[in-house]
PDB file of N, CA and C in Angstrom:
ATOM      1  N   UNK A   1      29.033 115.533 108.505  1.00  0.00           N
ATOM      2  CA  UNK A   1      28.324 114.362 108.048  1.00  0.00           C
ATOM      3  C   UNK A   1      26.832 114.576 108.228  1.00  0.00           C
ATOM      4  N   UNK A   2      25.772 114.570 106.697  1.00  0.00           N
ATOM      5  CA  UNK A   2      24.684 114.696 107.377  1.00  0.00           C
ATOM      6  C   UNK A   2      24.307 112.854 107.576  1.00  0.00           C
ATOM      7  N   UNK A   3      23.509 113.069 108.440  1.00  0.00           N
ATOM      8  CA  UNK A   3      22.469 111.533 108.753  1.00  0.00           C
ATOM      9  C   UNK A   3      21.329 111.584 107.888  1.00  0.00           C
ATOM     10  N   UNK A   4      20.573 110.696 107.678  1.00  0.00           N
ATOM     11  CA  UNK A   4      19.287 110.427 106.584  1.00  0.00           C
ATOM     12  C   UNK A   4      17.957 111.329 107.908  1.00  0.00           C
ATOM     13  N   UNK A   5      17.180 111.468 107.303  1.00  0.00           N
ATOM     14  CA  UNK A   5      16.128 112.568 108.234  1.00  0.00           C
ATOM     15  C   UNK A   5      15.383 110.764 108.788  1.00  0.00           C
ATOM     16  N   UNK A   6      15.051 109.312 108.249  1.00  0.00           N
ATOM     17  CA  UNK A   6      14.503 108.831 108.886  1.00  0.00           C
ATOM     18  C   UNK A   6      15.653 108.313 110.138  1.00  0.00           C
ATOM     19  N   UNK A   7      16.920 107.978 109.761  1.00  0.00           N
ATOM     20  CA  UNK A   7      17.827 108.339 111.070  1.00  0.00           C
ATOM     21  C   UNK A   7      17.652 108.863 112.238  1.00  0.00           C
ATOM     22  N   UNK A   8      17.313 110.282 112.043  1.00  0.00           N
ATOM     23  CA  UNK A   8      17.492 111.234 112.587  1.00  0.00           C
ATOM     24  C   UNK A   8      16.117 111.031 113.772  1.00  0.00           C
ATOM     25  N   UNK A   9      14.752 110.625 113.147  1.00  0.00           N
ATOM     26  CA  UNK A   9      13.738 109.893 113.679  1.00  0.00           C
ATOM     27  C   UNK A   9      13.645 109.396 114.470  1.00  0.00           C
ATOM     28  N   UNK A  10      14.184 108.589 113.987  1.00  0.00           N
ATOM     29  CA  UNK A  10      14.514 106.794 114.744  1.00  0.00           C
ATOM     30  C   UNK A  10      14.990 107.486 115.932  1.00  0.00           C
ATOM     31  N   UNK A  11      16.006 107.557 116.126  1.00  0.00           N
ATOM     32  CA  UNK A  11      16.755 108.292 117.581  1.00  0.00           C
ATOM     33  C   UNK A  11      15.691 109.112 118.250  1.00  0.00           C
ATOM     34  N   UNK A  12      15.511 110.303 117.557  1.00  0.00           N
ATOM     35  CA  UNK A  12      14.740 110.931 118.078  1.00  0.00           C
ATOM     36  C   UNK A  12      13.282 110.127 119.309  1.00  0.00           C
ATOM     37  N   UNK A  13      13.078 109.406 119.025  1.00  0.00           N
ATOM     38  CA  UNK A  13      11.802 109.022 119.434  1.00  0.00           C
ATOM     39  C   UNK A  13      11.899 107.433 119.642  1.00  0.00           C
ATOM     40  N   UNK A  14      13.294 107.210 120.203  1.00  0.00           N
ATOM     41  CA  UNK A  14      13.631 106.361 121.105  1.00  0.00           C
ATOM     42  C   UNK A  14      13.661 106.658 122.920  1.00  0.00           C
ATOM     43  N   UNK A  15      13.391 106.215 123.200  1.00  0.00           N
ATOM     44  CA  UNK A  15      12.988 106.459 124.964  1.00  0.00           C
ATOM     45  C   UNK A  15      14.098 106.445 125.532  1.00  0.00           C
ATOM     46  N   UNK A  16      14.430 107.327 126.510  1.00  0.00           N
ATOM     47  CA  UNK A  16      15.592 107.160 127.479  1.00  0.00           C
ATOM     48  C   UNK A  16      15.170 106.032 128.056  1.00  0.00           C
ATOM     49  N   UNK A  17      14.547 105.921 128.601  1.00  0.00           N
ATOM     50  CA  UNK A  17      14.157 104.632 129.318  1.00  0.00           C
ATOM     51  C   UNK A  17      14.046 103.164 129.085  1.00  0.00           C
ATOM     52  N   UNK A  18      14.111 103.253 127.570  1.00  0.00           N
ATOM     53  CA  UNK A  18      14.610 102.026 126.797  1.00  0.00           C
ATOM     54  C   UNK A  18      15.949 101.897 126.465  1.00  0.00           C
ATOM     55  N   UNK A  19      16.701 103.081 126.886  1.00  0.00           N
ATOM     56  CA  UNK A  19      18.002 102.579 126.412  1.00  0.00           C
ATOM     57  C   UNK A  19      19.189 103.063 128.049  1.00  0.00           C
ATOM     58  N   UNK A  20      18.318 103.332 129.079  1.00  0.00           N
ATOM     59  CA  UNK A  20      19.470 103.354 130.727  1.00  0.00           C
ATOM     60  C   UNK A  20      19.723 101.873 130.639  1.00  0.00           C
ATOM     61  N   UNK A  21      18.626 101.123 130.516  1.00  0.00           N
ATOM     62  CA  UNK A  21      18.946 100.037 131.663  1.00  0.00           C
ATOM     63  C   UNK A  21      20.463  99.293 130.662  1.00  0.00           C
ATOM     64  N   UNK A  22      20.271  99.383 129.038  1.00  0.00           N
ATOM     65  CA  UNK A  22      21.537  98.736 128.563  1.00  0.00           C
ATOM     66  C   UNK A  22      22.641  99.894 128.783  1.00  0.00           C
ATOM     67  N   UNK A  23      22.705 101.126 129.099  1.00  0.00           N
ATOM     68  CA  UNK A  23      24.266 101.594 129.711  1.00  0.00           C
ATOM     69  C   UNK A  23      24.380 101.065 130.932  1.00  0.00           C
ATOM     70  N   UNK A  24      23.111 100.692 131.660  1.00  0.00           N
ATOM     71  CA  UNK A  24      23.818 100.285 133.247  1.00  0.00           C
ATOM     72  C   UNK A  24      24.057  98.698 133.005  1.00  0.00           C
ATOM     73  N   UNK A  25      23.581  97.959 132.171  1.00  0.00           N
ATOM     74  CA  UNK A  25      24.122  96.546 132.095  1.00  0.00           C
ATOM     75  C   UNK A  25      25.685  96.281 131.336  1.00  0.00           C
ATOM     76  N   UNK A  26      25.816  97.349 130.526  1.00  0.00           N
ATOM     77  CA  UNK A  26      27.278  97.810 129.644  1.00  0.00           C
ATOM     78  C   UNK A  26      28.445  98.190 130.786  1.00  0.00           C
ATOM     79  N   UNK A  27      28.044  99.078 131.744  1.00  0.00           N
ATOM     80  CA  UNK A  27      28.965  99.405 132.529  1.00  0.00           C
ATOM     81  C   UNK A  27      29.320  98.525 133.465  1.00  0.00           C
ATOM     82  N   UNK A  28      27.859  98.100 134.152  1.00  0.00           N
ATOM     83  CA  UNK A  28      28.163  97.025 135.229  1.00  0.00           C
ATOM     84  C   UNK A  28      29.307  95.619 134.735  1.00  0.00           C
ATOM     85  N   UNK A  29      29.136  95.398 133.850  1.00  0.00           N
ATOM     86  CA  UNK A  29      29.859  94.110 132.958  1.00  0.00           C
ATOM     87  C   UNK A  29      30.876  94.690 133.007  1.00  0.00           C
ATOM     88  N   UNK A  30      31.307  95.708 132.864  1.00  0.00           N
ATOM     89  CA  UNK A  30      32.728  96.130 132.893  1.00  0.00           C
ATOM     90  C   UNK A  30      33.547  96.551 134.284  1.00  0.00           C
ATOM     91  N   UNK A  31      32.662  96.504 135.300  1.00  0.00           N
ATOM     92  CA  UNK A  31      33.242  96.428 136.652  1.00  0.00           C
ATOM     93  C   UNK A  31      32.967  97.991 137.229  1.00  0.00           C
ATOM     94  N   UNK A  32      32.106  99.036 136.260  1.00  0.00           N
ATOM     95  CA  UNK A  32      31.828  99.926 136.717  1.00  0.00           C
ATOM     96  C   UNK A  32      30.515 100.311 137.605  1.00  0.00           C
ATOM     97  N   UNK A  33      30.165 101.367 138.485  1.00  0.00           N
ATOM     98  CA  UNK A  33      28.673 101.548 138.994  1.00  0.00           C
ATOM     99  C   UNK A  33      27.589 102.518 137.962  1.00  0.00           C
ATOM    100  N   UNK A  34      26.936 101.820 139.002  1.00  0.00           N
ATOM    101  CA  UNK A  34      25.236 103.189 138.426  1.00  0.00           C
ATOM    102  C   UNK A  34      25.816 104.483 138.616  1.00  0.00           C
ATOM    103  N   UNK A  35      26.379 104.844 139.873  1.00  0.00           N
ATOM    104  CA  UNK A  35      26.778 106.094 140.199  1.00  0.00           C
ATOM    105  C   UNK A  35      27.675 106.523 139.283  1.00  0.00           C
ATOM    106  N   UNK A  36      28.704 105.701 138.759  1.00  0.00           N
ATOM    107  CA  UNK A  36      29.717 106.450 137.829  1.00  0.00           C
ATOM    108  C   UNK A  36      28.871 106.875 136.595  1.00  0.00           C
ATOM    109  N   UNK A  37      27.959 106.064 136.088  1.00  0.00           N
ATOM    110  CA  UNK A  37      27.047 106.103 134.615  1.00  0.00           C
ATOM    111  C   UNK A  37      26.107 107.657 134.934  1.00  0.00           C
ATOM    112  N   UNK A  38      25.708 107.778 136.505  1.00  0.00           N
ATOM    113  CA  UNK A  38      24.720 108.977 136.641  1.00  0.00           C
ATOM    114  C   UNK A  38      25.971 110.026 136.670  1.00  0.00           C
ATOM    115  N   UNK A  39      27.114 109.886 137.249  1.00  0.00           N
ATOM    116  CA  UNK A  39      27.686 110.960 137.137  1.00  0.00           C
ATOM    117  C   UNK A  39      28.267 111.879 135.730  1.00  0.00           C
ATOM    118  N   UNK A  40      28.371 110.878 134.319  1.00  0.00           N
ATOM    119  CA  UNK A  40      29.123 110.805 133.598  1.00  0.00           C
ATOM    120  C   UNK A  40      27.829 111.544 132.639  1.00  0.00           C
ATOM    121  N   UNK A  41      26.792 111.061 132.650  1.00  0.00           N
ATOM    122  CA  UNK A  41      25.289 111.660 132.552  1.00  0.00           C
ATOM    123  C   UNK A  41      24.763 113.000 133.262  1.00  0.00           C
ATOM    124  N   UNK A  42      25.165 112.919 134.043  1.00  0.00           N
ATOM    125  CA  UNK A  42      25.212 114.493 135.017  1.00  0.00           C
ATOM    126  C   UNK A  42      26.025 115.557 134.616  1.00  0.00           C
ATOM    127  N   UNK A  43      26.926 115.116 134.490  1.00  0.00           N
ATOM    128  CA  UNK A  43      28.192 115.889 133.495  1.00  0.00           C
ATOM    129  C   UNK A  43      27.635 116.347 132.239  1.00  0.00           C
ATOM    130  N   UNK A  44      26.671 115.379 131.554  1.00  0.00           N
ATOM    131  CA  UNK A  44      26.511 116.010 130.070  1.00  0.00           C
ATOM    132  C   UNK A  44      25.534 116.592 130.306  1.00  0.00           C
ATOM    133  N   UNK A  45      24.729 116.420 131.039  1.00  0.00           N
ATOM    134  CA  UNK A  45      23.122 117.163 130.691  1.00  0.00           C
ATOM    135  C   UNK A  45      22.442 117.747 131.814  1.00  0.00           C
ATOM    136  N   UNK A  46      23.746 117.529 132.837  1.00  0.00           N
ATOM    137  CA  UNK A  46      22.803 118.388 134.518  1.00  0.00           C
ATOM    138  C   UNK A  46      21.571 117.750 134.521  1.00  0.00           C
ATOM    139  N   UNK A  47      21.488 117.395 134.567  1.00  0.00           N
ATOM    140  CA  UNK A  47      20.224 116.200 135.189  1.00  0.00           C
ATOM    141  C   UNK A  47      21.021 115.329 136.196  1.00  0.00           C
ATOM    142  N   UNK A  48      19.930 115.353 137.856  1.00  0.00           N
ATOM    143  CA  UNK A  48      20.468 114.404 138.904  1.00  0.00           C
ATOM    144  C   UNK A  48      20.072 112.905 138.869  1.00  0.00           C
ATOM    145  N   UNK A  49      19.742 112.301 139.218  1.00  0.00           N
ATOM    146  CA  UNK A  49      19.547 111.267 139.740  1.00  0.00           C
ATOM    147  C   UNK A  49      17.885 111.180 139.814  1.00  0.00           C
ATOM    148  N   UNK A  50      17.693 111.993 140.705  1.00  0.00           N
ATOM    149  CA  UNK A  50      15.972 112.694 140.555  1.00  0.00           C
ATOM    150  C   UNK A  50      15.446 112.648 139.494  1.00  0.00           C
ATOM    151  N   UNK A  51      16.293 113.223 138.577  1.00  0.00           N
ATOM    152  CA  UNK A  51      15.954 113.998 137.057  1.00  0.00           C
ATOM    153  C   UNK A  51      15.672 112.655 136.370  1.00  0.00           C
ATOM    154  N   UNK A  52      16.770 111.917 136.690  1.00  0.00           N
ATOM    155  CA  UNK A  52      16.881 110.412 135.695  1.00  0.00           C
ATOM    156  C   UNK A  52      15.429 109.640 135.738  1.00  0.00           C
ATOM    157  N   UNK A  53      15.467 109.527 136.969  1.00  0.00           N
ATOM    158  CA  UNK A  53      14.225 108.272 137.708  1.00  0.00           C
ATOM    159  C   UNK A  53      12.795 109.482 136.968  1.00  0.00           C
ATOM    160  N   UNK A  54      12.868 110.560 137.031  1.00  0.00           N
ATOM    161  CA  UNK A  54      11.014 111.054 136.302  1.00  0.00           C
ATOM    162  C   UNK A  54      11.435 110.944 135.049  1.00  0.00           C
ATOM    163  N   UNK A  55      12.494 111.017 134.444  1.00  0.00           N
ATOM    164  CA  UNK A  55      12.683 111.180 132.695  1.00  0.00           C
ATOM    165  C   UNK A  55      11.776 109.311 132.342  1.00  0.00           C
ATOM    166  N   UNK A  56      12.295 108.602 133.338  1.00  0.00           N
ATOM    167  CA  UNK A  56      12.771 107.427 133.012  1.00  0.00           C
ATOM    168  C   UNK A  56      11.127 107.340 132.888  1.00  0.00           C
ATOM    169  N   UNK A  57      10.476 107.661 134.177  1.00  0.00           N
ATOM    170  CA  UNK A  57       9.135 107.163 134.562  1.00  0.00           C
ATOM    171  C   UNK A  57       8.358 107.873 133.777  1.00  0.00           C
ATOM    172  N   UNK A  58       8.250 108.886 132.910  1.00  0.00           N
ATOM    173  CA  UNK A  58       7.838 109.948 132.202  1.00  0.00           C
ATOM    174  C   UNK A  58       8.028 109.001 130.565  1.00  0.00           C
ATOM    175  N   UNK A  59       9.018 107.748 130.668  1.00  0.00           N
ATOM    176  CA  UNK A  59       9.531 107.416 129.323  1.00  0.00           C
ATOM    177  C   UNK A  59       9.380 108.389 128.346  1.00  0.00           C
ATOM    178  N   UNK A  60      10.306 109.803 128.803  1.00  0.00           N
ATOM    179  CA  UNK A  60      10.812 110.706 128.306  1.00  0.00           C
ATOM    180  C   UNK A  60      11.415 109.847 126.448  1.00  0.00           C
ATOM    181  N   UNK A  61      11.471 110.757 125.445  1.00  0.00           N
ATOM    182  CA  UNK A  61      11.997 110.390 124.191  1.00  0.00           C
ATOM    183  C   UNK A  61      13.225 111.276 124.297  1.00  0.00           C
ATOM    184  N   UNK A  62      14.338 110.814 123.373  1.00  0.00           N
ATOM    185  CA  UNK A  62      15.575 110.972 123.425  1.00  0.00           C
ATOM    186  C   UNK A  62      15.451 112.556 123.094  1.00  0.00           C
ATOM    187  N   UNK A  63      14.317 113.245 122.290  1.00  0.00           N
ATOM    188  CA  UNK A  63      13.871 114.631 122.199  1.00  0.00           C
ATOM    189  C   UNK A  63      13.556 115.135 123.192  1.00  0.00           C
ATOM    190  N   UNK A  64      12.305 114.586 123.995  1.00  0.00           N
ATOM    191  CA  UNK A  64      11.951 115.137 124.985  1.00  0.00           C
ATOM    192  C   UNK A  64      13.334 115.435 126.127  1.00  0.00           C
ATOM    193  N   UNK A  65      14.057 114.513 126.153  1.00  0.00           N
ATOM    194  CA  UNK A  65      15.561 114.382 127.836  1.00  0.00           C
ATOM    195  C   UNK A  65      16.255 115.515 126.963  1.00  0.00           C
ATOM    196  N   UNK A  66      16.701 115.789 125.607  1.00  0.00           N
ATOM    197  CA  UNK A  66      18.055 117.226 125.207  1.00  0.00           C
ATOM    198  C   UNK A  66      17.111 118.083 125.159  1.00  0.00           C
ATOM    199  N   UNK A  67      15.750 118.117 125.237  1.00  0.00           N
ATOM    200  CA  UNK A  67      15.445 119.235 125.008  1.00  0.00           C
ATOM    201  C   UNK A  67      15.248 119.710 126.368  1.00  0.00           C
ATOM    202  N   UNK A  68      15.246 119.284 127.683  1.00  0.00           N
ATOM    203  CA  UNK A  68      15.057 119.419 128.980  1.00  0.00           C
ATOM    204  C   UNK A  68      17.028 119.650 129.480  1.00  0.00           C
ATOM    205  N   UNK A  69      17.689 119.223 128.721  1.00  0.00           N
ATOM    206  CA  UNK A  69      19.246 119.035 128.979  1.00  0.00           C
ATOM    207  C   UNK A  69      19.888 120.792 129.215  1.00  0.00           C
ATOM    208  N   UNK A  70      20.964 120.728 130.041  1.00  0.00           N
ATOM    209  CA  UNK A  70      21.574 121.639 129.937  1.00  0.00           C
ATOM    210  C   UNK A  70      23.129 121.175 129.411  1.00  0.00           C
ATOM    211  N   UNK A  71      23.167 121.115 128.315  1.00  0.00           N
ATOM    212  CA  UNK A  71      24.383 120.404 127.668  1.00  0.00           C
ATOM    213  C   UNK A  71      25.772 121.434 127.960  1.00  0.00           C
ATOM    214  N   UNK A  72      26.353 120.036 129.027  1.00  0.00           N
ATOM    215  CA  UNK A  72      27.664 120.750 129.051  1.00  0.00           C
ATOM    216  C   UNK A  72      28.368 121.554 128.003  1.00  0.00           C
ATOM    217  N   UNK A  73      28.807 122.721 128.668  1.00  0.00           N
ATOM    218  CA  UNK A  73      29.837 124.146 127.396  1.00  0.00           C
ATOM    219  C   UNK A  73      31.106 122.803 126.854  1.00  0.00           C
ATOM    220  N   UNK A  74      31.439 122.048 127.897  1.00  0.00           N
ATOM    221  CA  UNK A  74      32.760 121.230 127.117  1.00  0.00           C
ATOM    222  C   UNK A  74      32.343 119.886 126.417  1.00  0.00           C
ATOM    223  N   UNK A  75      31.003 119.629 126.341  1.00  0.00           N
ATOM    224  CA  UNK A  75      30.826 118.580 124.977  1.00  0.00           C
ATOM    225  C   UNK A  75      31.438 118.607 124.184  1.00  0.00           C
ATOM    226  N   UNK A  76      31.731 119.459 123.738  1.00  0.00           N
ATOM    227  CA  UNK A  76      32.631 119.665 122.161  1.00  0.00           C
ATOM    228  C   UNK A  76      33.566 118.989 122.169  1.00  0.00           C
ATOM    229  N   UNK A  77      34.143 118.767 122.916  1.00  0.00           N
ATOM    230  CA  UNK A  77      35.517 118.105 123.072  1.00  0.00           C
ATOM    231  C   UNK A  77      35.425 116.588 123.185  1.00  0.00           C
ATOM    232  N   UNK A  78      34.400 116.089 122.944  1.00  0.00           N
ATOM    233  CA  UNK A  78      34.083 114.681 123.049  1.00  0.00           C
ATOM    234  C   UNK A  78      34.288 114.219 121.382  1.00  0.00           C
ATOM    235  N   UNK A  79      35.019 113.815 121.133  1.00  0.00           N
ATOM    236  CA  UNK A  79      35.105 113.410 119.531  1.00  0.00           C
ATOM    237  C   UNK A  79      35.077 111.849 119.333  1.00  0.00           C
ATOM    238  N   UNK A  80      35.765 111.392 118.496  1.00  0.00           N
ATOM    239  CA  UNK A  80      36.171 109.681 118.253  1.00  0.00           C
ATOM    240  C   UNK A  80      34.821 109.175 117.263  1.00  0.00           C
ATOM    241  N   UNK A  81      34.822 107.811 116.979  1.00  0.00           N
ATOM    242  CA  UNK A  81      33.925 107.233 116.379  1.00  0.00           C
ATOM    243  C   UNK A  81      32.480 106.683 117.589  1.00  0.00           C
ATOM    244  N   UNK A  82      31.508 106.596 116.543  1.00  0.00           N
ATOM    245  CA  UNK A  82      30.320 105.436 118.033  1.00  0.00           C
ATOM    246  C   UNK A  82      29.619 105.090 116.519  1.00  0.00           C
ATOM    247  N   UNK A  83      29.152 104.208 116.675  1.00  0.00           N
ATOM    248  CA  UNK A  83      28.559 103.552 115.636  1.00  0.00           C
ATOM    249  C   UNK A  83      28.628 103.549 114.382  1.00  0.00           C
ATOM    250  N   UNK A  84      30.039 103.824 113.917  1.00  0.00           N
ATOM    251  CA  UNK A  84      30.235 103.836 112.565  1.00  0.00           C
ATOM    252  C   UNK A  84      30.616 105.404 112.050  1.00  0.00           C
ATOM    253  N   UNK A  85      29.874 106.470 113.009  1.00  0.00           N
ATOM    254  CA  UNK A  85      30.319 107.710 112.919  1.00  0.00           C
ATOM    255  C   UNK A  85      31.160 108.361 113.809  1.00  0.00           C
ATOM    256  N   UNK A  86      31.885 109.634 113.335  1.00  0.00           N
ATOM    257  CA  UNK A  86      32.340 110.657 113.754  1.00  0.00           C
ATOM    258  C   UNK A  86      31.766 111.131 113.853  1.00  0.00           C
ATOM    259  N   UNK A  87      31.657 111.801 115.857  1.00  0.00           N
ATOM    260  CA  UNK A  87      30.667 112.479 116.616  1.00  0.00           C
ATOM    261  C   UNK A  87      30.892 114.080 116.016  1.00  0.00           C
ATOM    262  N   UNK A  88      32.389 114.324 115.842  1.00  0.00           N
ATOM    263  CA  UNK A  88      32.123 115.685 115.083  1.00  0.00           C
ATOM    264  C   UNK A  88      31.777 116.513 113.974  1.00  0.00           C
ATOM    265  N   UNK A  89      31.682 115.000 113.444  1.00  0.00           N
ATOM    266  CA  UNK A  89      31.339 115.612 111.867  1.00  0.00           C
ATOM    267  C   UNK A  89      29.596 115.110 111.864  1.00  0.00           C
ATOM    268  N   UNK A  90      28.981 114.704 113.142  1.00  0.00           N
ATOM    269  CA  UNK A  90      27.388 114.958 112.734  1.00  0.00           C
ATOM    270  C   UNK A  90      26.490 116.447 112.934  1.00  0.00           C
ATOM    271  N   UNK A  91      26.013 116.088 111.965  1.00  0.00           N
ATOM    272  CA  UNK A  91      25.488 117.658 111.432  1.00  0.00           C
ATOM    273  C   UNK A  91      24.270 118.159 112.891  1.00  0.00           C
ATOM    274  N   UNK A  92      23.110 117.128 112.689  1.00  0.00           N
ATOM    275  CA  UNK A  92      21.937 117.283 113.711  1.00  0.00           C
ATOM    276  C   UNK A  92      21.853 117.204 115.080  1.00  0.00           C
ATOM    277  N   UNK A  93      21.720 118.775 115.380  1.00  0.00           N
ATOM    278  CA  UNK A  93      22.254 118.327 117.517  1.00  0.00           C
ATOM    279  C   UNK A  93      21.940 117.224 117.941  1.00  0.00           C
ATOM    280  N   UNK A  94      20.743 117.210 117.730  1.00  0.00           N
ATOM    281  CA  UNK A  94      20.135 116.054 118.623  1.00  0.00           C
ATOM    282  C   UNK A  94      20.942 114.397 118.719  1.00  0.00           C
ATOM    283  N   UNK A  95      20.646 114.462 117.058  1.00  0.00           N
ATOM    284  CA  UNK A  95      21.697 113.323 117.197  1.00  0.00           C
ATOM    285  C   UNK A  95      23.213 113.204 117.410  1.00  0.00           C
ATOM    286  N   UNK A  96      23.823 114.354 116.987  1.00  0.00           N
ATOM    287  CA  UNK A  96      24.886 114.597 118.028  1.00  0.00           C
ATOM    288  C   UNK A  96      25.185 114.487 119.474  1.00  0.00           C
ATOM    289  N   UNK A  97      24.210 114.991 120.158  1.00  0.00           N
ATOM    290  CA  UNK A  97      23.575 114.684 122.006  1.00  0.00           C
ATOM    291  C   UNK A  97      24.099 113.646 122.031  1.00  0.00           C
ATOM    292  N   UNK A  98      22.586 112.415 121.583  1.00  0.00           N
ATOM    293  CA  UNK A  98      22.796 111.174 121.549  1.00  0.00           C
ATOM    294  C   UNK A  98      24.139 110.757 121.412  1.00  0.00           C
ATOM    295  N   UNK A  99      25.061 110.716 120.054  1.00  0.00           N
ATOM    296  CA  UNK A  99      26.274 110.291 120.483  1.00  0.00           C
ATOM    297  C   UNK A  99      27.062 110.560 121.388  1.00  0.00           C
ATOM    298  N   UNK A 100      27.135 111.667 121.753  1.00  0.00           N
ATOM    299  CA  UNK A 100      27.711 112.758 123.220  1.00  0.00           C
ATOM    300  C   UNK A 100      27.738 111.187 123.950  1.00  0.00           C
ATOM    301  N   UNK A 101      26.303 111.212 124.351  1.00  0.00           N
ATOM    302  CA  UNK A 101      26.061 110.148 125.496  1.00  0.00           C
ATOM    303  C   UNK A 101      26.542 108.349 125.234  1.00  0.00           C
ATOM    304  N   UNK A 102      26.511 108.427 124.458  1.00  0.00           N
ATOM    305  CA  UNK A 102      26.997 106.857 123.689  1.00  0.00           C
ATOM    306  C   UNK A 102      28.390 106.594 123.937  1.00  0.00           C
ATOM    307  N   UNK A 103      29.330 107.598 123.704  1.00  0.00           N
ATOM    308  CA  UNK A 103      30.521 107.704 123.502  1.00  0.00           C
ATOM    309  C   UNK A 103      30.748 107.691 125.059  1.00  0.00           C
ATOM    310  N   UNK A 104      30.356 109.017 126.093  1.00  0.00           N
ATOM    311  CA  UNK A 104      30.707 108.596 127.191  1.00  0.00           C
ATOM    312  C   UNK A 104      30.585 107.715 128.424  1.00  0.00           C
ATOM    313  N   UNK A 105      29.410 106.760 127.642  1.00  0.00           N
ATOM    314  CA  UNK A 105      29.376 105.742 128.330  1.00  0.00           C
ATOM    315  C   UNK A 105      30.312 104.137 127.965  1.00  0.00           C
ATOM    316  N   UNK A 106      30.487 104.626 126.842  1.00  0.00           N
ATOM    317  CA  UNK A 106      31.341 103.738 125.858  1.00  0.00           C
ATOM    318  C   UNK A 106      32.928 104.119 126.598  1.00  0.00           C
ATOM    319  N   UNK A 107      33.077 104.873 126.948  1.00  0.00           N
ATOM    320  CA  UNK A 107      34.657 105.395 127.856  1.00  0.00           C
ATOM    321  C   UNK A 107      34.228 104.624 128.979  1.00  0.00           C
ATOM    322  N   UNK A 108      33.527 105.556 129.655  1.00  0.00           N
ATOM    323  CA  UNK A 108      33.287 104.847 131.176  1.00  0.00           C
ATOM    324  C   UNK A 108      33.375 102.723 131.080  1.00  0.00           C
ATOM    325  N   UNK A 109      32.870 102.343 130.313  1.00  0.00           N
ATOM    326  CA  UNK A 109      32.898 100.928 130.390  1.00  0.00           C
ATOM    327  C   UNK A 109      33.936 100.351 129.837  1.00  0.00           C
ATOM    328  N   UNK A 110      34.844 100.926 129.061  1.00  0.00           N
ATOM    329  CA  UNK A 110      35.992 100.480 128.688  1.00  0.00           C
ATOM    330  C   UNK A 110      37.484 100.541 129.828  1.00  0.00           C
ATOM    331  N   UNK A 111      36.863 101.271 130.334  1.00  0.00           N
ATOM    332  CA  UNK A 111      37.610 101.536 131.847  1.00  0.00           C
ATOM    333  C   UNK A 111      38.710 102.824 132.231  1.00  0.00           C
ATOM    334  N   UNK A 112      37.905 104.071 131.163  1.00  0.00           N
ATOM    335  CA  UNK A 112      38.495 105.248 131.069  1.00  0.00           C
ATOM    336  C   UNK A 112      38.638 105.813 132.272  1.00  0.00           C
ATOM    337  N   UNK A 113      39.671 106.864 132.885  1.00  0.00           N
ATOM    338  CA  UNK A 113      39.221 107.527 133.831  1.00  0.00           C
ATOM    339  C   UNK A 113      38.234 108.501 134.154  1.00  0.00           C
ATOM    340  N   UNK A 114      37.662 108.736 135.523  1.00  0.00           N
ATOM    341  CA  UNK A 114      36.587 109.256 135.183  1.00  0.00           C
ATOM    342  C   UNK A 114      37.290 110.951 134.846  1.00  0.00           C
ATOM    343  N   UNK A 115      38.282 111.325 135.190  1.00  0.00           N
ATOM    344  CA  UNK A 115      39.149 113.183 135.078  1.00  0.00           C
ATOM    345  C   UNK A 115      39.119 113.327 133.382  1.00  0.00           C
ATOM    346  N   UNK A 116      39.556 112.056 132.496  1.00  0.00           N
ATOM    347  CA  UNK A 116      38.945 111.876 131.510  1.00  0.00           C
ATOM    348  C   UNK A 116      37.818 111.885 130.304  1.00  0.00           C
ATOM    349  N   UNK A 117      37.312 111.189 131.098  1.00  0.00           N
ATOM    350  CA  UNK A 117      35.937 111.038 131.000  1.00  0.00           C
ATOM    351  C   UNK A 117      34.969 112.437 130.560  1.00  0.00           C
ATOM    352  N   UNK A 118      35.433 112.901 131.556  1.00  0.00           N
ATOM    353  CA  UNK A 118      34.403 114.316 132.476  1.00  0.00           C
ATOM    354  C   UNK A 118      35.163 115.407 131.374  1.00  0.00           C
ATOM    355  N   UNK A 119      36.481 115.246 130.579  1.00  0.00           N
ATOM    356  CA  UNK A 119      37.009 116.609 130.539  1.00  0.00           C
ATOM    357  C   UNK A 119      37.799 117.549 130.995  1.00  0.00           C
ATOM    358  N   UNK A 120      38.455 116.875 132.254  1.00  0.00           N
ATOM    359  CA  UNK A 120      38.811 117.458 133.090  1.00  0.00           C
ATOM    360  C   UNK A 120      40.192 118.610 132.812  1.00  0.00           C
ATOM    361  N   UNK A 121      40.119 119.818 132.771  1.00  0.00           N
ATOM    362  CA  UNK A 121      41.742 119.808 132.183  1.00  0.00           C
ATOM    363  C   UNK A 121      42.518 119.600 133.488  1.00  0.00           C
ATOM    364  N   UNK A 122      43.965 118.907 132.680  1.00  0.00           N
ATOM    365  CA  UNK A 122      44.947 118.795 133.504  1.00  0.00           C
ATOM    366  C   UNK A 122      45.899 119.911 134.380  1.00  0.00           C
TER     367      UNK A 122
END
């Protein structure tokens, strides 16, 4: 699937920092923690906790945080719909990333497990 290039924009040069505090208000509503959201985030992009709080304070752009990312080898395996698309059929990493992260916070608050979540094989 390609996305439109002003799409592709838009995301791009949206702030991490404009969009933590609604995964931690998404999760919390669902009975989950900060810690599960940093871990599930840690998982995709090796970034700690540390990492989060200067991205955040840096109001890092959704370019600037994947391009600093060490994107988990088992992303791939993250598929399903997030906003109307299929995460595997988007063409542009970046915005691929982005869904990466959408989707697994979209698990985590629905009340997935985290062995799940993460990839874990059985």
């Amino acid at each position: 699937m390609t996305t439109t290039k002003a799409h592709d924009e838009r995301i791009s040069k949206l702030t991490f920092a404009s969009v933590y505090p609604h995964y931690v208000a998404k999760v919390e509503k669902k009975g989950r923690s900060v810690e599960e959201l940093q871990e599930v985030i840690t998982w995709l992009t090796g970034f700690n906790a540390k990492d989060l709080q200067r991205l955040i304070k840096d109001n890092a752009t959704f370019e600037q945080f994947f391009a600093e990312a060490t994107i988990n080898p088992n992303a791939s395996q993250i598929t399903g719909s997030i906003c109307g698309y299929r995460i595997e059929d988007i063409e542009t990493p970046l915005t691929k990333q982005v869904r990466y992260l959408d989707k697994l916070v979209d698990e985590l608050a629905k009340g997935r497990k985290m062995e799940k979540i993460l990839r874990t094989p059985t």
